[in-house]
PDB file of N, CA and C in Angstrom:
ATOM      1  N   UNK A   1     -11.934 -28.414 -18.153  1.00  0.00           N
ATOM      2  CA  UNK A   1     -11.800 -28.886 -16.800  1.00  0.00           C
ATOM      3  C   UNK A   1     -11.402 -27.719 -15.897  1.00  0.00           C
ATOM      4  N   UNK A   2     -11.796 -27.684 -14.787  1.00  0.00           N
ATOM      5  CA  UNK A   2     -11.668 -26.448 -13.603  1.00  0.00           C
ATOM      6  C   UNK A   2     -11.206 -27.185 -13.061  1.00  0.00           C
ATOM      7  N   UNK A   3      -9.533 -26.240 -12.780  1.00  0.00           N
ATOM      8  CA  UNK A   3      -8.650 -26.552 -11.667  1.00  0.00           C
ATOM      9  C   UNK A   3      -9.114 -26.266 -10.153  1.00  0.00           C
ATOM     10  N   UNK A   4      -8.593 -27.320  -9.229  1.00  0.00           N
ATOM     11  CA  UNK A   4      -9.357 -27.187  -8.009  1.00  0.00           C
ATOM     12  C   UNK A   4      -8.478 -26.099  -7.441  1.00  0.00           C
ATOM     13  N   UNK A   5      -8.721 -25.845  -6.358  1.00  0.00           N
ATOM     14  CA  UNK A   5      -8.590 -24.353  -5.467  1.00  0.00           C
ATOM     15  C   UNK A   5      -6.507 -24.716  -4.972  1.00  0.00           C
ATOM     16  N   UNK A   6      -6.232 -25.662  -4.823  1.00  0.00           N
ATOM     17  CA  UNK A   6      -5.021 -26.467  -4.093  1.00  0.00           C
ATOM     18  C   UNK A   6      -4.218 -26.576  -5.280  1.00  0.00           C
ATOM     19  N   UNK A   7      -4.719 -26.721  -6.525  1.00  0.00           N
ATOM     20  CA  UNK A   7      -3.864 -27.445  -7.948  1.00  0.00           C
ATOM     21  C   UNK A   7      -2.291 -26.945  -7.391  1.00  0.00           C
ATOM     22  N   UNK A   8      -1.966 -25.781  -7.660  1.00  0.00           N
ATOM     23  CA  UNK A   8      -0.573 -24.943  -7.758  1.00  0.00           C
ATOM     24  C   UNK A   8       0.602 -25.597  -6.445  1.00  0.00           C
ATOM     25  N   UNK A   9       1.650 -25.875  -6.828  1.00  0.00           N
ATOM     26  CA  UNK A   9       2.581 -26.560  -5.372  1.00  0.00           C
ATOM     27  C   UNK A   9       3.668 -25.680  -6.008  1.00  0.00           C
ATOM     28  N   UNK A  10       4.098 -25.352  -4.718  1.00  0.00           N
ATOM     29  CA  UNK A  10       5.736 -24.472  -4.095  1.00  0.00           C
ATOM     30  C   UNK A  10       6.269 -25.627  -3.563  1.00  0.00           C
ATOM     31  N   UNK A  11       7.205 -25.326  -3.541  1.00  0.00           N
ATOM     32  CA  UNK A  11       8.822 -26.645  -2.613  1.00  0.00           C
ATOM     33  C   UNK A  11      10.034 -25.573  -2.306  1.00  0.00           C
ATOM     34  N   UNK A  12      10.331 -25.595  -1.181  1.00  0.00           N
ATOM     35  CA  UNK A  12      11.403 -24.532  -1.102  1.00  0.00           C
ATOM     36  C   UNK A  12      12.086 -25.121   0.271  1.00  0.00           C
ATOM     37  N   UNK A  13      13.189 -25.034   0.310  1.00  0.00           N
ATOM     38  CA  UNK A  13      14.085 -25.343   1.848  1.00  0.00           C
ATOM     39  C   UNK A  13      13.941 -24.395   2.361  1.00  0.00           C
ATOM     40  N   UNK A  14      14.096 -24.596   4.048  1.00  0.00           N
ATOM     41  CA  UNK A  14      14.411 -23.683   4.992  1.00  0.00           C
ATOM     42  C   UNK A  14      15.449 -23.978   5.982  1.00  0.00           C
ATOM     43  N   UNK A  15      15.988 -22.991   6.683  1.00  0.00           N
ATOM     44  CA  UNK A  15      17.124 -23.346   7.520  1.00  0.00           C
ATOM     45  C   UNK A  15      15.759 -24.179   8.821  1.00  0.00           C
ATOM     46  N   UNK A  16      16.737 -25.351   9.189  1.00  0.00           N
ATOM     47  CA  UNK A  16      16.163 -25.952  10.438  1.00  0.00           C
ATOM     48  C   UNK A  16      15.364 -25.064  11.770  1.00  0.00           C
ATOM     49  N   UNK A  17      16.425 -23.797  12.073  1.00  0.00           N
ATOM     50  CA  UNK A  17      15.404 -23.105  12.986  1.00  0.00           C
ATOM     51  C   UNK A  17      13.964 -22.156  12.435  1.00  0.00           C
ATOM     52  N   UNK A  18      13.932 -21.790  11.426  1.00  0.00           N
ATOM     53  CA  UNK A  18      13.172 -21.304  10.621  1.00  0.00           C
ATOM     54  C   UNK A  18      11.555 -22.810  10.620  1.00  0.00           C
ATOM     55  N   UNK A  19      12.152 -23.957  10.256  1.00  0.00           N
ATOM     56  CA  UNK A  19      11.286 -24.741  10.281  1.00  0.00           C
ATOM     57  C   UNK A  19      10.310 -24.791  11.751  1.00  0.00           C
ATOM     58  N   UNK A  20      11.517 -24.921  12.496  1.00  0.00           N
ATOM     59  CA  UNK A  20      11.047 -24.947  14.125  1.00  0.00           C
ATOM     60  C   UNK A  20      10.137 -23.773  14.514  1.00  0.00           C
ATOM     61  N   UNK A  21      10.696 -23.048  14.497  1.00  0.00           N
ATOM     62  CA  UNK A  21       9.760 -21.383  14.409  1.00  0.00           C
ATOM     63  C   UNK A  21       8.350 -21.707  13.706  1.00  0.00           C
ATOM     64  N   UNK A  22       7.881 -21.966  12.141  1.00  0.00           N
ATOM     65  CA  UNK A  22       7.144 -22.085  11.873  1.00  0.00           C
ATOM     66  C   UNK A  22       6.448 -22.927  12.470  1.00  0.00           C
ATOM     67  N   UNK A  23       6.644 -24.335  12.663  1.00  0.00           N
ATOM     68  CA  UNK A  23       6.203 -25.540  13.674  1.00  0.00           C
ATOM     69  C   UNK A  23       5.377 -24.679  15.121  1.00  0.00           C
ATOM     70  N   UNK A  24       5.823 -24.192  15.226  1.00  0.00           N
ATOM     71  CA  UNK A  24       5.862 -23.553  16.747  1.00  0.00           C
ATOM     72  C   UNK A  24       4.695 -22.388  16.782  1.00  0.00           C
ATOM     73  N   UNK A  25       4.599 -22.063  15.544  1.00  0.00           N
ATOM     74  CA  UNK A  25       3.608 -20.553  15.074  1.00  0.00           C
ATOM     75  C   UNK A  25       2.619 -21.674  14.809  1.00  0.00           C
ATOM     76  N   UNK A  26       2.671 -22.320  14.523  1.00  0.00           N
ATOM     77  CA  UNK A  26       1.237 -23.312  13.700  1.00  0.00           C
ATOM     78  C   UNK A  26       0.521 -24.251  14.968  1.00  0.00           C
ATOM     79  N   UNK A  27       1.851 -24.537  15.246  1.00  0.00           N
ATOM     80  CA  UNK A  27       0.879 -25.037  16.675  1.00  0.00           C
ATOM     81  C   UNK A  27       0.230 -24.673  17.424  1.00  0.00           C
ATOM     82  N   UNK A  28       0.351 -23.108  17.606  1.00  0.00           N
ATOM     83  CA  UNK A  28      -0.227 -22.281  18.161  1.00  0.00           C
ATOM     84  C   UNK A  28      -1.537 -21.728  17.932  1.00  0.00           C
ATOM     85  N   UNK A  29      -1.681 -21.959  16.653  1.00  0.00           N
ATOM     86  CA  UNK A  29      -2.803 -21.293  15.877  1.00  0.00           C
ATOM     87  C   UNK A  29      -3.623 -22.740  15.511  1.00  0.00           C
ATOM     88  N   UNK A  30      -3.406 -23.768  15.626  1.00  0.00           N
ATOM     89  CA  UNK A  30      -3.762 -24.771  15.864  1.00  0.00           C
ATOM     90  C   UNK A  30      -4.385 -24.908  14.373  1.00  0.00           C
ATOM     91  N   UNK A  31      -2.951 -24.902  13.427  1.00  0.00           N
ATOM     92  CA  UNK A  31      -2.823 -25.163  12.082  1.00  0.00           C
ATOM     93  C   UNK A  31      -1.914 -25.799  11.902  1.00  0.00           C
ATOM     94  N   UNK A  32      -1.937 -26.833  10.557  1.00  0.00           N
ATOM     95  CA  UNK A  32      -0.488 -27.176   9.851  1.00  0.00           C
ATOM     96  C   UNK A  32       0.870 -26.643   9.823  1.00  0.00           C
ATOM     97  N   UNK A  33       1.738 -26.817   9.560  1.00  0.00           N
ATOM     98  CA  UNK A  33       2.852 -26.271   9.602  1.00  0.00           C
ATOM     99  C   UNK A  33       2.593 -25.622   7.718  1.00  0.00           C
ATOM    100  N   UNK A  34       2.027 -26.047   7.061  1.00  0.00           N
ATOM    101  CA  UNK A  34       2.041 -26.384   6.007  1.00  0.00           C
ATOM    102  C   UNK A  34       0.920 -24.908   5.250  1.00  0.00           C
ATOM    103  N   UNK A  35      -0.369 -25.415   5.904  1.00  0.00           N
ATOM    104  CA  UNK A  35      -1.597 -24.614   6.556  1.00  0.00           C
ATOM    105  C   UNK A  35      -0.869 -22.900   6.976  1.00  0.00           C
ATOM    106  N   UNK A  36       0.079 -23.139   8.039  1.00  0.00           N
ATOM    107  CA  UNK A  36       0.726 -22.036   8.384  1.00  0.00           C
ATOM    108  C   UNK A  36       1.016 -20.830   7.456  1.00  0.00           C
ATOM    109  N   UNK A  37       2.348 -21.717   6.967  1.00  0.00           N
ATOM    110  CA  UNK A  37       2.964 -20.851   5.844  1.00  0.00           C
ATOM    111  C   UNK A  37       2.265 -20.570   4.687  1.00  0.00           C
ATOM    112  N   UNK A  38       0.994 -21.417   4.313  1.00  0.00           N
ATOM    113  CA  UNK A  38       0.634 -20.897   3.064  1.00  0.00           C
ATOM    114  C   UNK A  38       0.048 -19.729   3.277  1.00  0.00           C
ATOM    115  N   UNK A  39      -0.545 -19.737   4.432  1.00  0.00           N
ATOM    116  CA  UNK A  39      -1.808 -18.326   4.822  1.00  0.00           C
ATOM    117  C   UNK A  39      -0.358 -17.086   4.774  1.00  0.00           C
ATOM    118  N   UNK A  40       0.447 -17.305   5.531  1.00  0.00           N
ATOM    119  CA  UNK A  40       1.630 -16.199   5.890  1.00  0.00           C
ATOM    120  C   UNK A  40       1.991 -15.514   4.512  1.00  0.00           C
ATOM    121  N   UNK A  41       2.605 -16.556   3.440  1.00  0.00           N
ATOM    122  CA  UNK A  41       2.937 -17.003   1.953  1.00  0.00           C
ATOM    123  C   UNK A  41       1.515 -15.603   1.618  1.00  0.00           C
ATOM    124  N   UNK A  42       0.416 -16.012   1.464  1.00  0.00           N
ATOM    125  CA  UNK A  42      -0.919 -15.320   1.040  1.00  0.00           C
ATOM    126  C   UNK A  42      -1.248 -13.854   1.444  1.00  0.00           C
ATOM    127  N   UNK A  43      -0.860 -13.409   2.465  1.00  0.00           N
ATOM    128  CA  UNK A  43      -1.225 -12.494   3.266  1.00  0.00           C
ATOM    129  C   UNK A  43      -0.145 -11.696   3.031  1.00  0.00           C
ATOM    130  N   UNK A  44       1.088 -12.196   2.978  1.00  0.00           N
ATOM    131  CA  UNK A  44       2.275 -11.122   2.233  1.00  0.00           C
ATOM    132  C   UNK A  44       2.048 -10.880   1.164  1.00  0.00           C
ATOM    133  N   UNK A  45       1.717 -11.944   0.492  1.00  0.00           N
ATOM    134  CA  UNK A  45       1.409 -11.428  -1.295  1.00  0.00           C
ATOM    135  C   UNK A  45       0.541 -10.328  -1.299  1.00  0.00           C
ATOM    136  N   UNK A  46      -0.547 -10.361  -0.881  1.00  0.00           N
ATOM    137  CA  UNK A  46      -1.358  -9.725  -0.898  1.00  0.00           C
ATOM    138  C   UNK A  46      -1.091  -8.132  -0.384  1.00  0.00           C
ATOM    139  N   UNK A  47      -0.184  -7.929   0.874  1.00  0.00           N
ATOM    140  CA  UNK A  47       0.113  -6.773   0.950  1.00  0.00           C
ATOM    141  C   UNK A  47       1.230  -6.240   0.075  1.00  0.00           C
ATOM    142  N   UNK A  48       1.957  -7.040  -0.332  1.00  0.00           N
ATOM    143  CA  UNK A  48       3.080  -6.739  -1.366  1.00  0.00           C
ATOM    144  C   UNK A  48       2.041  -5.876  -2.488  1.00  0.00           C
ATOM    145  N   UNK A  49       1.113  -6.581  -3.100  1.00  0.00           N
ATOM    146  CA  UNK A  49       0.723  -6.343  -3.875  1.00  0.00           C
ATOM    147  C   UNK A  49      -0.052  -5.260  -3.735  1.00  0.00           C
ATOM    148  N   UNK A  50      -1.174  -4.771  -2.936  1.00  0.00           N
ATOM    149  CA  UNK A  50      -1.925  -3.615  -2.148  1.00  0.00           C
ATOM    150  C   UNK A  50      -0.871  -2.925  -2.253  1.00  0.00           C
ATOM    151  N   UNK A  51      -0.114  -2.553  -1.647  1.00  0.00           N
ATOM    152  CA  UNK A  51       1.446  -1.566  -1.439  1.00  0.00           C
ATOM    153  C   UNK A  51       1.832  -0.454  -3.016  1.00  0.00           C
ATOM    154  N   UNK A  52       2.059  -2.182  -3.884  1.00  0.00           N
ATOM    155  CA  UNK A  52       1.916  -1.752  -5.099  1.00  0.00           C
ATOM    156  C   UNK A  52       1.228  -0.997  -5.971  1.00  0.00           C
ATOM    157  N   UNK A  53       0.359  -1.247  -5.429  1.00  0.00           N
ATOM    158  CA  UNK A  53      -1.290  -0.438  -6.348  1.00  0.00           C
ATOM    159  C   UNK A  53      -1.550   0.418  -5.884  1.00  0.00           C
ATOM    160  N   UNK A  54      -0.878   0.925  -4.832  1.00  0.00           N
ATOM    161  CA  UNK A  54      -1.658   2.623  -4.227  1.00  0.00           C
ATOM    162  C   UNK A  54      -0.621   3.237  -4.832  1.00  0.00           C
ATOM    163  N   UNK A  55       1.090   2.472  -5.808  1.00  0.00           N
ATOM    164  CA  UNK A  55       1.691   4.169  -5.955  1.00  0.00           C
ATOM    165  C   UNK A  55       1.057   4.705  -7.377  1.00  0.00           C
ATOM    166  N   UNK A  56       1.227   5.776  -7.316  1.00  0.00           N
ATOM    167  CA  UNK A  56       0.631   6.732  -8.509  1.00  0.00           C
ATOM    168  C   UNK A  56       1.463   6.849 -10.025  1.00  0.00           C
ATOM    169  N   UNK A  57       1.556   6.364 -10.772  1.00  0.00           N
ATOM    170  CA  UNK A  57       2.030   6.289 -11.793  1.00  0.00           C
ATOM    171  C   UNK A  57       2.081   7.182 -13.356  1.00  0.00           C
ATOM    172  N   UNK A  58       3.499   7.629 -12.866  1.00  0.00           N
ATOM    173  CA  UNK A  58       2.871   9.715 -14.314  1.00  0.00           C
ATOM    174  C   UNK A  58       3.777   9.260 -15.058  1.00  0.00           C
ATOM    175  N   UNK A  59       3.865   9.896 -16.050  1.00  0.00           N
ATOM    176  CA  UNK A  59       5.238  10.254 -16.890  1.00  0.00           C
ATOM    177  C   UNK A  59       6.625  10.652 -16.484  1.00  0.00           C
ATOM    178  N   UNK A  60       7.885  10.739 -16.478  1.00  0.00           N
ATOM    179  CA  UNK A  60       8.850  11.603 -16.131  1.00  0.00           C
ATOM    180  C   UNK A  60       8.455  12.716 -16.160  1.00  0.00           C
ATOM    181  N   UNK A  61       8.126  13.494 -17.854  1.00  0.00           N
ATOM    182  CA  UNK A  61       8.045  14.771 -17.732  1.00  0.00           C
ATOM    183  C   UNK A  61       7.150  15.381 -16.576  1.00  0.00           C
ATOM    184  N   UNK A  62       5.388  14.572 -16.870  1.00  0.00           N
ATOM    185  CA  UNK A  62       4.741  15.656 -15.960  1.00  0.00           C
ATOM    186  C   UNK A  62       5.122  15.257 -14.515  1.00  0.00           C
ATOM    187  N   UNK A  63       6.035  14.224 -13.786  1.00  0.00           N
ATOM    188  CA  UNK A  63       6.394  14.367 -12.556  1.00  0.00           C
ATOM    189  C   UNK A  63       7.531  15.733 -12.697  1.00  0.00           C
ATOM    190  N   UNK A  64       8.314  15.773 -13.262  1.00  0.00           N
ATOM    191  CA  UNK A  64       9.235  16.778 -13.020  1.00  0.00           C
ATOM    192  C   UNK A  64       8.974  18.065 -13.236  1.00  0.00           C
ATOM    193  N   UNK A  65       8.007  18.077 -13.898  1.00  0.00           N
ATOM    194  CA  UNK A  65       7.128  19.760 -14.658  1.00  0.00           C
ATOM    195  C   UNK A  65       6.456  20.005 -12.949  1.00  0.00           C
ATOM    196  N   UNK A  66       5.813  18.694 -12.417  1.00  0.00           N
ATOM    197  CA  UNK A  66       4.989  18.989 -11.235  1.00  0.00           C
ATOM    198  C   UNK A  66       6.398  18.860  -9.786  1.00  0.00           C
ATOM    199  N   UNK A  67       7.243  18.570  -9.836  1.00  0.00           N
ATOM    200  CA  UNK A  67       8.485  19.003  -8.862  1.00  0.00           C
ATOM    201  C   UNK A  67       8.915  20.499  -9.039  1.00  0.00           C
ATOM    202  N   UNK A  68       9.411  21.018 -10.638  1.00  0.00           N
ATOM    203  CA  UNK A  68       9.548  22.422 -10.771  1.00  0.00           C
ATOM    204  C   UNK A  68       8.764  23.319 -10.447  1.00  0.00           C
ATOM    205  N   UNK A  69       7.552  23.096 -10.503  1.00  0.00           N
ATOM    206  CA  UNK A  69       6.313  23.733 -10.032  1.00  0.00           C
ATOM    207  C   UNK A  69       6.265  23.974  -8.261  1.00  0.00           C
ATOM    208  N   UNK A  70       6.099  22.710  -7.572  1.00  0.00           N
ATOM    209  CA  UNK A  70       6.643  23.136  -6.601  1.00  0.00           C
ATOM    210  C   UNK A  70       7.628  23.403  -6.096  1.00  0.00           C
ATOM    211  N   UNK A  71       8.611  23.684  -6.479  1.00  0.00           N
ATOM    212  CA  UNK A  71      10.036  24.275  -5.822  1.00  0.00           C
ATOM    213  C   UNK A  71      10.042  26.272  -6.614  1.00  0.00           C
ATOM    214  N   UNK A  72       9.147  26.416  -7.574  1.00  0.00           N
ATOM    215  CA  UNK A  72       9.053  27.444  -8.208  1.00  0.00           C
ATOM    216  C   UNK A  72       8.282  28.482  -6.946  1.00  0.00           C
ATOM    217  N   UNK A  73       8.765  29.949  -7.043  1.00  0.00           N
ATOM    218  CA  UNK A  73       8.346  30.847  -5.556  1.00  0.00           C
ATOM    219  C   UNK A  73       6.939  30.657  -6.561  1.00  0.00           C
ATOM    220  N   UNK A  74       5.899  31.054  -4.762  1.00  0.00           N
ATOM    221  CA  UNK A  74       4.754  31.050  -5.242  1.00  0.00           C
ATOM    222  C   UNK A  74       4.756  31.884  -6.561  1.00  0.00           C
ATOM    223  N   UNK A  75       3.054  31.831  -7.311  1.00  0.00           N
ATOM    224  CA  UNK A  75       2.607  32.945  -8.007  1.00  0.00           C
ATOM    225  C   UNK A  75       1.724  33.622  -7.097  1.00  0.00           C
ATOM    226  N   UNK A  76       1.374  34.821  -7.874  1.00  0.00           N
ATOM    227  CA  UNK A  76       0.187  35.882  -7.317  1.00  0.00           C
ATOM    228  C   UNK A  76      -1.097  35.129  -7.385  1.00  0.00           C
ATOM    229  N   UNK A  77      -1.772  35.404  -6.429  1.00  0.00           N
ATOM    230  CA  UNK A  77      -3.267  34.642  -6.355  1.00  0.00           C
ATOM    231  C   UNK A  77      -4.109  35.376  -7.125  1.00  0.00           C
ATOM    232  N   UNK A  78      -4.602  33.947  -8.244  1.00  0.00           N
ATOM    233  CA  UNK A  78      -5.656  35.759  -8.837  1.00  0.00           C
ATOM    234  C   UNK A  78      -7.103  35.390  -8.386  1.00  0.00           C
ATOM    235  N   UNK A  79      -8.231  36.278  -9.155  1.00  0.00           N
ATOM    236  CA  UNK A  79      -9.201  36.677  -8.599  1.00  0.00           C
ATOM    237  C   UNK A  79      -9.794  35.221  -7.737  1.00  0.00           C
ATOM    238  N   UNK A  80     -10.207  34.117  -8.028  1.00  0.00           N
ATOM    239  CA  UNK A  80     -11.061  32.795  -8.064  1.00  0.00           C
ATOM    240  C   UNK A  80     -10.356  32.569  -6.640  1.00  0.00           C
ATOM    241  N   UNK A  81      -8.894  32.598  -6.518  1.00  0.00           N
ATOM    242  CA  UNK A  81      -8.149  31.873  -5.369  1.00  0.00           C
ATOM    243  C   UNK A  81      -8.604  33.318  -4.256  1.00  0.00           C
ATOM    244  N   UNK A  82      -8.081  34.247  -4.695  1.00  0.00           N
ATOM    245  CA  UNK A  82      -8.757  35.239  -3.537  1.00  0.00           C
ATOM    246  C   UNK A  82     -10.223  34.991  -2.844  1.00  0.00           C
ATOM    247  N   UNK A  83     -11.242  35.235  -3.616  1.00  0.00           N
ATOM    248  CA  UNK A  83     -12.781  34.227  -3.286  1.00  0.00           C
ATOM    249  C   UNK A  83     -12.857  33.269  -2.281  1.00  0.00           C
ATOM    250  N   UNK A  84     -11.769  32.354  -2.492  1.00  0.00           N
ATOM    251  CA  UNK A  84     -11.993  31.390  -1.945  1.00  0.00           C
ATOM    252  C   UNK A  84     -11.101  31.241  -0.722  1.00  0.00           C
ATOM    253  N   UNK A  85     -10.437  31.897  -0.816  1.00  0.00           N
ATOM    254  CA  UNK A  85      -9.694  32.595   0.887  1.00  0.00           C
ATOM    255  C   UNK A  85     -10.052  33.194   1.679  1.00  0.00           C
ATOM    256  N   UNK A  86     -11.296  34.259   0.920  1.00  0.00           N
ATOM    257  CA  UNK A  86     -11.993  34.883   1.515  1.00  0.00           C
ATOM    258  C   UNK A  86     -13.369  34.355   2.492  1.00  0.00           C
ATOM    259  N   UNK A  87     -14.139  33.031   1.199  1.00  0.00           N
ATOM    260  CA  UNK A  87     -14.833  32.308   2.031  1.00  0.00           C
ATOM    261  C   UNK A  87     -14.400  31.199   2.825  1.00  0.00           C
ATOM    262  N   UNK A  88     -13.608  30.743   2.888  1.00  0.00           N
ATOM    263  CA  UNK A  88     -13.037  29.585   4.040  1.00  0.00           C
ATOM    264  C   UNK A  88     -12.366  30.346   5.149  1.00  0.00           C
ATOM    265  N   UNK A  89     -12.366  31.767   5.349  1.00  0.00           N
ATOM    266  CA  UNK A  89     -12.163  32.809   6.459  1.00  0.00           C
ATOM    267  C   UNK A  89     -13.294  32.769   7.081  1.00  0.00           C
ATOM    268  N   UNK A  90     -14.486  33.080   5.743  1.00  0.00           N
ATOM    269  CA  UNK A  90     -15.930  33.101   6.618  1.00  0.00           C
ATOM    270  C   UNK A  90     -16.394  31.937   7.118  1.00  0.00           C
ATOM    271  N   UNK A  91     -16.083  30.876   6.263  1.00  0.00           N
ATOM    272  CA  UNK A  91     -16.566  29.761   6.852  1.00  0.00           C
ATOM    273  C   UNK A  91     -15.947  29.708   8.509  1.00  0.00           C
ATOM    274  N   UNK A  92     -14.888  29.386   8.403  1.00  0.00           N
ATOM    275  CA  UNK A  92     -13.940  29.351   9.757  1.00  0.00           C
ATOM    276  C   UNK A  92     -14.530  30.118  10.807  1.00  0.00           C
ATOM    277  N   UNK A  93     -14.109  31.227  10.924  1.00  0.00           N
ATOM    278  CA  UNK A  93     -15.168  32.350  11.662  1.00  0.00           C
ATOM    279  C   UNK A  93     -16.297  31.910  12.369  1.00  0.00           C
ATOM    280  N   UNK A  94     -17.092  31.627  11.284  1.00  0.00           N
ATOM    281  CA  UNK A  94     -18.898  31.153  11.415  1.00  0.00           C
ATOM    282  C   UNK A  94     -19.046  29.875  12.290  1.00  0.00           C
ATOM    283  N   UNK A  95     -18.385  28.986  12.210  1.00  0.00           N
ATOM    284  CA  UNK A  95     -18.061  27.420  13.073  1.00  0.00           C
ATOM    285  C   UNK A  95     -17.199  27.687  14.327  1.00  0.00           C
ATOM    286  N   UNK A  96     -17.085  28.837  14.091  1.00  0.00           N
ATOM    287  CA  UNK A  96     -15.932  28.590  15.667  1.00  0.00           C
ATOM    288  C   UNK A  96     -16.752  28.963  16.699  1.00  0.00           C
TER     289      UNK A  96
END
């Protein structure tokens, strides 16, 4: 059997002005009070969750190997990084 789209129910109190407020947002939008909060309820989840998923997730070590690294004085640039300083000079140059 396939549960319909509605199956799942929340129940939760709110302080009286909180209710009013919502009442007041829904009427506006010329939705439920009910209608209201679920979309609000949905749309937070959803960024809660988005929020969640963009952070980047390493190990301790290689985060802290990659903090020592940058706080470490530069190194010497060798040949490949020179090259390429050299052409994003030319590039630059050439576009301006």
């Amino acid at each position: 059997m396939v549960a319909s789209a509605a199956s799942g129910r929340f129940e939760f109190r709110v302080r009286p002005e909180l209710k009013q407020l919502i009442e007041r947002a829904a009427a506006l939008t010329n939705q439920t009070a009910s209608d209201f909060a679920r979309t609000a309820v949905e749309e937070r989840a959803v960024e809660v969750l988005h929020e969640h998923e963009l952070i980047t997730r390493v190990p301790a070590d290689f985060f802290d190997a990659m903090l020592a690294a940058l706080d470490a004085p530069p190194a010497e640039p060798n040949d490949a990084l020179l090259r390429g300083a050299t052409l994003l000079d030319t590039i630059i140059v050439e576009r301006r």
